[in-house]
C-alpha atoms as a PDB file:
ATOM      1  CA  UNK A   1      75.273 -21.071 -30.551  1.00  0.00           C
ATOM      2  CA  UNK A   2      74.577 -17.985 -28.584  1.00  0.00           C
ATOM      3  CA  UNK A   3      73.421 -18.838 -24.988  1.00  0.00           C
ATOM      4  CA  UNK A   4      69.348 -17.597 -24.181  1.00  0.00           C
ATOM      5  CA  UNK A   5      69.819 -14.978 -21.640  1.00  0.00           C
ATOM      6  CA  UNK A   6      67.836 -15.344 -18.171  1.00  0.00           C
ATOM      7  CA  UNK A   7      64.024 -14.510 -17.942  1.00  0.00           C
ATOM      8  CA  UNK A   8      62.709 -12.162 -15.663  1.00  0.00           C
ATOM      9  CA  UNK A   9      61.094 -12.627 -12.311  1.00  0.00           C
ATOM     10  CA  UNK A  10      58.666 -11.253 -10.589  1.00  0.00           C
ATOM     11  CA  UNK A  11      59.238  -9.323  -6.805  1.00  0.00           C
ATOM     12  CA  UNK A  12      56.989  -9.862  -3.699  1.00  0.00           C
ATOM     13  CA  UNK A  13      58.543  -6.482  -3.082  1.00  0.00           C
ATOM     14  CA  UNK A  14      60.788  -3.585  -3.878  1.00  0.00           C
ATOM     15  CA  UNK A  15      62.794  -0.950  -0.942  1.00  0.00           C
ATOM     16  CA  UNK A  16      62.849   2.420  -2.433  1.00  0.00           C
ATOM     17  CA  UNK A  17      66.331   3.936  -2.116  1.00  0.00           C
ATOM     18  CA  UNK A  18      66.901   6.064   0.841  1.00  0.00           C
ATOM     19  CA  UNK A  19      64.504   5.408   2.904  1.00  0.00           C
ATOM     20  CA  UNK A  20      62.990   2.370   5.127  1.00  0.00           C
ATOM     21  CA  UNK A  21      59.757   1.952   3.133  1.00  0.00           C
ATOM     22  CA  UNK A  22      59.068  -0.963   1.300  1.00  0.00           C
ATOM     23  CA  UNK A  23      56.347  -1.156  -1.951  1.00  0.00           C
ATOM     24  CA  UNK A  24      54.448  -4.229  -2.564  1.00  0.00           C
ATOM     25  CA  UNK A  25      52.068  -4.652  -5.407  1.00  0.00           C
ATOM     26  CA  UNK A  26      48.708  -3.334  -4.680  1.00  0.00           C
ATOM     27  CA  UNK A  27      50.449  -0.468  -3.133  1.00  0.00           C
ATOM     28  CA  UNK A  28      50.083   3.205  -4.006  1.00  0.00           C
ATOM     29  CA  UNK A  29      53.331   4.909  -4.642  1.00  0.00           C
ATOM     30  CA  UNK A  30      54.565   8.568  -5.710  1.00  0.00           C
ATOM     31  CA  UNK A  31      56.774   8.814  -9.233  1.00  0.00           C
ATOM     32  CA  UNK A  32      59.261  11.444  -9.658  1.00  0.00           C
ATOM     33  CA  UNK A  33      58.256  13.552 -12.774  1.00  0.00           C
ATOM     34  CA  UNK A  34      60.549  13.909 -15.850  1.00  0.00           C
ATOM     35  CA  UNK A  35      59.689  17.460 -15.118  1.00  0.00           C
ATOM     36  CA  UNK A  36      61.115  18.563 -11.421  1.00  0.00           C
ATOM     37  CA  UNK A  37      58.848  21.206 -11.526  1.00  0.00           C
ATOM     38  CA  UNK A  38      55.728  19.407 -11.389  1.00  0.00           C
ATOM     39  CA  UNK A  39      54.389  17.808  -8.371  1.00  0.00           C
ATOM     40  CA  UNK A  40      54.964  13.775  -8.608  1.00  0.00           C
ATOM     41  CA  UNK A  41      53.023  11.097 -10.212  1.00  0.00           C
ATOM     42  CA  UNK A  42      50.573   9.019  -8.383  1.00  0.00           C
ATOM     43  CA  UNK A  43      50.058   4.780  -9.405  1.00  0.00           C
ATOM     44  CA  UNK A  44      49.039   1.976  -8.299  1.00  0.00           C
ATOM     45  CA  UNK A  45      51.895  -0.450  -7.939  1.00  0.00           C
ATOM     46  CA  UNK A  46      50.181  -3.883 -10.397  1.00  0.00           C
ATOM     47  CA  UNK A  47      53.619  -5.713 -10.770  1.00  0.00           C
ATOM     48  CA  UNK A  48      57.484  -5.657  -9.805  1.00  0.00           C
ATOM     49  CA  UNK A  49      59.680  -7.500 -11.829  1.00  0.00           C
ATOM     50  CA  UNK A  50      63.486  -7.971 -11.886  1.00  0.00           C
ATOM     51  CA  UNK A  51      65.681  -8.753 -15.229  1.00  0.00           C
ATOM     52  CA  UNK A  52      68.950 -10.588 -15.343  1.00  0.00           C
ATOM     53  CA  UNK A  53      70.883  -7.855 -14.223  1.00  0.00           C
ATOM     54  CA  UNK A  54      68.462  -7.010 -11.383  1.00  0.00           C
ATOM     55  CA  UNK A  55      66.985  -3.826 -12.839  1.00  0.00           C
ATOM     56  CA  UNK A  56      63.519  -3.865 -11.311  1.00  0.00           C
ATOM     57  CA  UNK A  57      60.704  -2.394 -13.350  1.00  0.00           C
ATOM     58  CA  UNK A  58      57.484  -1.714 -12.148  1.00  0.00           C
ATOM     59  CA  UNK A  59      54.002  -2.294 -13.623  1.00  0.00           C
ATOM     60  CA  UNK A  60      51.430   0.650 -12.874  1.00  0.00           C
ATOM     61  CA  UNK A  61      48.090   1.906 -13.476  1.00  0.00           C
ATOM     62  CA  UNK A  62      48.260   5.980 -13.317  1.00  0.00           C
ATOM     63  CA  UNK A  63      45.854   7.963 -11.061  1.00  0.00           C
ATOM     64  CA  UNK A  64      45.316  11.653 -12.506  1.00  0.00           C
ATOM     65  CA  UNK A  65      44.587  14.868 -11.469  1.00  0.00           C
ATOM     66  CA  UNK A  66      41.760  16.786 -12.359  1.00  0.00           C
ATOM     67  CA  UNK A  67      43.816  19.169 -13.998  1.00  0.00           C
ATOM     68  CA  UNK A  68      45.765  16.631 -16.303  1.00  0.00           C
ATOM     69  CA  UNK A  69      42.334  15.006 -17.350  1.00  0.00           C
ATOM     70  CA  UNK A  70      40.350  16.558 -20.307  1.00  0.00           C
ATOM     71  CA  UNK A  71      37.933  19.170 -19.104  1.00  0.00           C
ATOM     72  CA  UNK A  72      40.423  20.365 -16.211  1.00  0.00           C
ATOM     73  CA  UNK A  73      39.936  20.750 -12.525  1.00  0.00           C
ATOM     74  CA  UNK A  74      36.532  22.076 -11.847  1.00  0.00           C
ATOM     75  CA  UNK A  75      35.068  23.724  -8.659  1.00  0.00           C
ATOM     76  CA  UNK A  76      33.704  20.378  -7.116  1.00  0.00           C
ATOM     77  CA  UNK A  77      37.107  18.350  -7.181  1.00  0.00           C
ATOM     78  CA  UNK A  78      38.836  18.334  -3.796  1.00  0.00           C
ATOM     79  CA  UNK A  79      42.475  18.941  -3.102  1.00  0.00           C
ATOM     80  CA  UNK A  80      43.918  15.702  -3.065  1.00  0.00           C
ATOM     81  CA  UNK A  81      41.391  14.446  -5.602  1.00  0.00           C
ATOM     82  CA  UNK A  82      42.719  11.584  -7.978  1.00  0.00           C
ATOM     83  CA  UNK A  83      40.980   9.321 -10.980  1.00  0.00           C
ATOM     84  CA  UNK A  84      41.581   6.005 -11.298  1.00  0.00           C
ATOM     85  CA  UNK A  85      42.722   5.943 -15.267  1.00  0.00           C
ATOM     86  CA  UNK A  86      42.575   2.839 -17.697  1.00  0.00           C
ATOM     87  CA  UNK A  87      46.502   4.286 -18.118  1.00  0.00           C
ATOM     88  CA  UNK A  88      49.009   1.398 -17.862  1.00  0.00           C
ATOM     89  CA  UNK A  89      52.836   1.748 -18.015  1.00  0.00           C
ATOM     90  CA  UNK A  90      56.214   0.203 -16.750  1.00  0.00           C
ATOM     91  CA  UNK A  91      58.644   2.284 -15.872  1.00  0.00           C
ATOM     92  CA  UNK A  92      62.130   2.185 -14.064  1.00  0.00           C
ATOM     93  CA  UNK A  93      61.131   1.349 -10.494  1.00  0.00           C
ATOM     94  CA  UNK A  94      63.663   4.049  -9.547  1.00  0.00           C
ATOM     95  CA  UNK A  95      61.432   6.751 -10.312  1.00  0.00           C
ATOM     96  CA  UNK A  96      59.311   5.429  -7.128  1.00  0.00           C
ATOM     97  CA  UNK A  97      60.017   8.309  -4.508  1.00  0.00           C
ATOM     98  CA  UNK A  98      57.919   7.504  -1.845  1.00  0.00           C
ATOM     99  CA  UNK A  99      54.172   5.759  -0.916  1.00  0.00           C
ATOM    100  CA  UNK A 100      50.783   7.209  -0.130  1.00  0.00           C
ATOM    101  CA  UNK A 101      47.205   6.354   0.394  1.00  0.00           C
ATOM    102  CA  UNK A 102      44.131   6.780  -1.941  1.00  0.00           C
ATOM    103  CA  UNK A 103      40.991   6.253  -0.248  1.00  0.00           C
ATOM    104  CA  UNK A 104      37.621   5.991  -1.253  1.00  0.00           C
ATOM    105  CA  UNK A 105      35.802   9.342  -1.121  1.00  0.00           C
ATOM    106  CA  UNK A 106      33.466   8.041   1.997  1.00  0.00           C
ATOM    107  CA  UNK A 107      36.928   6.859   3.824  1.00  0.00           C
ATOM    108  CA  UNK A 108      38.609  10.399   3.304  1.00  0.00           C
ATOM    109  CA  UNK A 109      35.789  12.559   4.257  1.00  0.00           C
ATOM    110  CA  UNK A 110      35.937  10.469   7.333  1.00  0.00           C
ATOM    111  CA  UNK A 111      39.413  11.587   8.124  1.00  0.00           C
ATOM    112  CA  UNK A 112      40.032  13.627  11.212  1.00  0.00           C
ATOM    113  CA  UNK A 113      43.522  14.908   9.713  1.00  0.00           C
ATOM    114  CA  UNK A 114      44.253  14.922   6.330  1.00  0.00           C
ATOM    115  CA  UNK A 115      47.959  13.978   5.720  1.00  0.00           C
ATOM    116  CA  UNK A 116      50.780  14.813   3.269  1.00  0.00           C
ATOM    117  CA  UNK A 117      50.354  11.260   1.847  1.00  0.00           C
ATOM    118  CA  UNK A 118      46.189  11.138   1.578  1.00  0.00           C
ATOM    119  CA  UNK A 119      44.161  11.341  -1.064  1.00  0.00           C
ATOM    120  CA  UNK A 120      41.197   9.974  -2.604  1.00  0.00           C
ATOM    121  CA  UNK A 121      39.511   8.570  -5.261  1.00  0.00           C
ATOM    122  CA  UNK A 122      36.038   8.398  -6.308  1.00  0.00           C
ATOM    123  CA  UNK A 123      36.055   8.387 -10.228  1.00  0.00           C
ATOM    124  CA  UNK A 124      37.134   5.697 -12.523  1.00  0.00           C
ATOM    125  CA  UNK A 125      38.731   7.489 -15.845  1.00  0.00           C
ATOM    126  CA  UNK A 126      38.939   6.793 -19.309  1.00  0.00           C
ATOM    127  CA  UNK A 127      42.014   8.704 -20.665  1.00  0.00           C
ATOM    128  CA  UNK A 128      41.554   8.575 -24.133  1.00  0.00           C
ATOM    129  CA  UNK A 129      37.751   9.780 -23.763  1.00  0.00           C
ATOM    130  CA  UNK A 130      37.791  11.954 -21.184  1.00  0.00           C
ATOM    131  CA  UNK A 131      34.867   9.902 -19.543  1.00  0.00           C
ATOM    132  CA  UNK A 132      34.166   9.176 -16.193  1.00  0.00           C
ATOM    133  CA  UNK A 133      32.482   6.110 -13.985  1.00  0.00           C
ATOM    134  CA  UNK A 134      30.296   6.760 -12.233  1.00  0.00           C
ATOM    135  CA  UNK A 135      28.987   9.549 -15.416  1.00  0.00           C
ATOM    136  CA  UNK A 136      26.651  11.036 -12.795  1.00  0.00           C
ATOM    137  CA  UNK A 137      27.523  12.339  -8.929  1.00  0.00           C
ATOM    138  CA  UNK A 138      24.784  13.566  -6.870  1.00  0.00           C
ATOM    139  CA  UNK A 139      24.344  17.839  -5.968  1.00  0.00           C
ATOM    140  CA  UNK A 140      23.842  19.545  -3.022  1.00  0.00           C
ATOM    141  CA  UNK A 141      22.840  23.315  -2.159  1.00  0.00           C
ATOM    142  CA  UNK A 142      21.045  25.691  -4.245  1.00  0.00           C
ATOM    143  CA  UNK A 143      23.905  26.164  -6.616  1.00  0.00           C
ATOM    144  CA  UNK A 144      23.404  22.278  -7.580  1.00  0.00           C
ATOM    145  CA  UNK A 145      27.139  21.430  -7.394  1.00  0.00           C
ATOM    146  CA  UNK A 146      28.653  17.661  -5.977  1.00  0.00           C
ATOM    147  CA  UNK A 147      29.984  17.673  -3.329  1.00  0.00           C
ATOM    148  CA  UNK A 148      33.588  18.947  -2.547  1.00  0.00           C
ATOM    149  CA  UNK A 149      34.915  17.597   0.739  1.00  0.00           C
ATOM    150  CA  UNK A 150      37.257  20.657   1.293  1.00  0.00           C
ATOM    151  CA  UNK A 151      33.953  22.952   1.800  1.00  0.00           C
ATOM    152  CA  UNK A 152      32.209  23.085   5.007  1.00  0.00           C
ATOM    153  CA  UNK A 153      28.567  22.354   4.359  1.00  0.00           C
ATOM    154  CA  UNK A 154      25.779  22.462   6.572  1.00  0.00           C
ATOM    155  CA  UNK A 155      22.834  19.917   6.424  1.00  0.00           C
ATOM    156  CA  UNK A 156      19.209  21.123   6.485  1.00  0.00           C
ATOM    157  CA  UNK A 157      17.232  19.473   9.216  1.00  0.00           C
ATOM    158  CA  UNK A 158      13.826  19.615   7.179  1.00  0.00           C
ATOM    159  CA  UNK A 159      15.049  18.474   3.817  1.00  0.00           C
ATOM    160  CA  UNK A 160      18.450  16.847   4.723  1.00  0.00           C
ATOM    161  CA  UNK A 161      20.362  18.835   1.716  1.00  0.00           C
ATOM    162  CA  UNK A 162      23.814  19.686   2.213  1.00  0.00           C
ATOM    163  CA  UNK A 163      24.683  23.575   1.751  1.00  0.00           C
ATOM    164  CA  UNK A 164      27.343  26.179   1.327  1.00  0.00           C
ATOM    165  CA  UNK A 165      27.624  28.554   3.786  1.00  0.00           C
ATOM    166  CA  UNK A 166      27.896  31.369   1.486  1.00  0.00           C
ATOM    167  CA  UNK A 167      25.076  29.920  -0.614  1.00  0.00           C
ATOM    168  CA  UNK A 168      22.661  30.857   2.209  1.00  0.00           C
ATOM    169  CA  UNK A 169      24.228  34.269   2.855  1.00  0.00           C
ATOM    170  CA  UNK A 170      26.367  32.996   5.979  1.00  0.00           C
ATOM    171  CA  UNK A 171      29.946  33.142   7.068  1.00  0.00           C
ATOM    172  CA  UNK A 172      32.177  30.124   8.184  1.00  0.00           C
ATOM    173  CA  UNK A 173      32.692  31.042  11.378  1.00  0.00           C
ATOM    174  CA  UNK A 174      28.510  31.755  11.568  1.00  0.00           C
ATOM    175  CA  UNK A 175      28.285  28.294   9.731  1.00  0.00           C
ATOM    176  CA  UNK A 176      30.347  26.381  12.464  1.00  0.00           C
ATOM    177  CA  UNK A 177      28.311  27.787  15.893  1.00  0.00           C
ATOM    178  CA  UNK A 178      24.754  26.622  14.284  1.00  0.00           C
ATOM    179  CA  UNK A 179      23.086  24.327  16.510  1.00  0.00           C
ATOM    180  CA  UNK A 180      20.085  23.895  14.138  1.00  0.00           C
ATOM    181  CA  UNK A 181      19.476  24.861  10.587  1.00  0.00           C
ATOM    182  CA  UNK A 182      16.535  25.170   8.215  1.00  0.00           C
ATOM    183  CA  UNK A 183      17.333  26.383   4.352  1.00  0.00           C
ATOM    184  CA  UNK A 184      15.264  29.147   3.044  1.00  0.00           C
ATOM    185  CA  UNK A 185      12.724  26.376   1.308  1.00  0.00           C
ATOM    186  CA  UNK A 186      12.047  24.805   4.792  1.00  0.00           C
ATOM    187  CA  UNK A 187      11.626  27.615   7.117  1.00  0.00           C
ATOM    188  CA  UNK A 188       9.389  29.261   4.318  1.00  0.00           C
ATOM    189  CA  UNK A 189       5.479  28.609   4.972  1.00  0.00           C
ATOM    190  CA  UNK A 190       4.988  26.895   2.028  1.00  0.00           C
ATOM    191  CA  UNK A 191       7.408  24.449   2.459  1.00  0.00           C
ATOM    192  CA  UNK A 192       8.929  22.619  -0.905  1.00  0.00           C
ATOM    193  CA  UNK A 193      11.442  19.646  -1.141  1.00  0.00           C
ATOM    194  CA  UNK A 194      13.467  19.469  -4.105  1.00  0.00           C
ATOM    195  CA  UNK A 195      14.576  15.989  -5.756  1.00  0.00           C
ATOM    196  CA  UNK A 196      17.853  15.411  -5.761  1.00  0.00           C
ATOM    197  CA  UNK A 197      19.468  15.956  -9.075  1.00  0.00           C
ATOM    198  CA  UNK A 198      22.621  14.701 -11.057  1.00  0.00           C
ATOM    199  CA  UNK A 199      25.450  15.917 -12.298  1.00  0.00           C
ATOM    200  CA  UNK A 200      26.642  15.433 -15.533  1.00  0.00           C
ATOM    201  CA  UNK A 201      30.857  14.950 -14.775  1.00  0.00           C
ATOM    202  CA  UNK A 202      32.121  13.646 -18.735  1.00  0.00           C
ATOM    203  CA  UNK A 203      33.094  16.257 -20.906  1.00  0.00           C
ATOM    204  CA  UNK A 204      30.945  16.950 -24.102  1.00  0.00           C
ATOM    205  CA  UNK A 205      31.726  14.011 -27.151  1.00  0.00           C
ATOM    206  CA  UNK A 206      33.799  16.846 -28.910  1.00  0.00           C
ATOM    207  CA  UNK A 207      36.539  17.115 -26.392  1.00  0.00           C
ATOM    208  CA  UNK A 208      37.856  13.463 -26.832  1.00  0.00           C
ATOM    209  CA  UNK A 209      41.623  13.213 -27.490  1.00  0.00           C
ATOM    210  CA  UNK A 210      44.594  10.885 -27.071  1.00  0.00           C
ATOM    211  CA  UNK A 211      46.204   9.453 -23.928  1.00  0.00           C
ATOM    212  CA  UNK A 212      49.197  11.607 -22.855  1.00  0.00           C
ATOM    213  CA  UNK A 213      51.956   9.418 -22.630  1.00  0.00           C
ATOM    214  CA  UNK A 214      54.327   9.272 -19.312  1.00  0.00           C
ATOM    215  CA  UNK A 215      57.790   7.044 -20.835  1.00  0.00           C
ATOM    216  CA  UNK A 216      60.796   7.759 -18.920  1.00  0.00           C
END
């Protein structure tokens, strides 16, 4: 009678090889890409499990770039902007090549320095939709766009809108010596306030596809 071979068990924590840093679940960790020419995966760390032979696998929920969701980067996503996907995989928990940070988008545009390892989060994604939570973000500035952390913006003091420099016909370097600011609606005589609008950030029904898969 053959013998039942050992069940797994799960980790409180893994050490990544070569190096001092040790992953627990809940962390956020870097994956090394089956392509070495694309910059590495970022997931949330859900479970770490070890089989018989101590292989540890690793349970994660994907973050992705705007560029690897449907509908692309677009000119309001920041930098080191990630989504929170409804992705799930396990992979080899050798593919973990380091840890970073994902903060909430009021957290990062808090940072004074913005490190190798930071990024942020502020949408919740559906990968095989394309769609987003929250569906609507708040815009700023005449050219009704959310909000980017990477651009400077100044804030009106009549209205309290954010704007682009070069929106209002300024430079940077103008931008950053302002002590006060009105926009062109407030400083006008007949001064307007405009409501704040939404913007619509799900791609149209017609661009749905399938997941894209990430098996090592």
């Amino acid at each position: 009678m053959a013998k039942t071979k050992p069940g797994k068990k799960d980790l409180d924590s893994y050490s990544i090889k070569g190096t001092n840093k040790v992953v627990r679940p809940g962390d956020c960790v870097l994956m090394r890409p089956s392509d070495s020419d694309k910059p590495p995966y970022v997931a949330k760390v859900e479970k770490l499990e070890a089989d018989h032979r101590n292989n540890v696998k690793v349970r994660v929920r994907w973050y992705y770039r705007p560029e690897e969701s449907i509908g692309g980067r677009r000119q309001f996503h920041g930098a080191k902007e990630l989504f929170l996907s409804d992705h799930f995989d396990v992979q080899s928990a050798h593919t973990i090549e380091g840890k970073c940070i994902v903060h909430s988008f009021k957290n990062y545009t808090k940072l004074e320095n913005v490190a190798p390892e930071d990024y942020f989060c502020r949408f919740e994604y559906k990968a095989a939709t394309g769609g987003f939570t929250p569906d609507r973000v708040a815009v700023y500035c005449k050219c009704e766009m959310p909000y980017n952390p990477d651009d400077l913006m100044v804030q009106c003091e009549g209205c309290k809108d954010w704007f682009h420099p070069s929106c209002m016909g300024m430079s940077i370097d103008e931008a950053k010596t302002l002590e006060h600011f009105l926009c062109s609606d407030c400083s006008s005589e007949d001064e307007t306030k405009r409501p704040l609008n939404s913007f619509h950030v799900s791609p149209p029904d017609e661009a749905k596809v399938e997941s894209k898969r990430r098996k090592r």
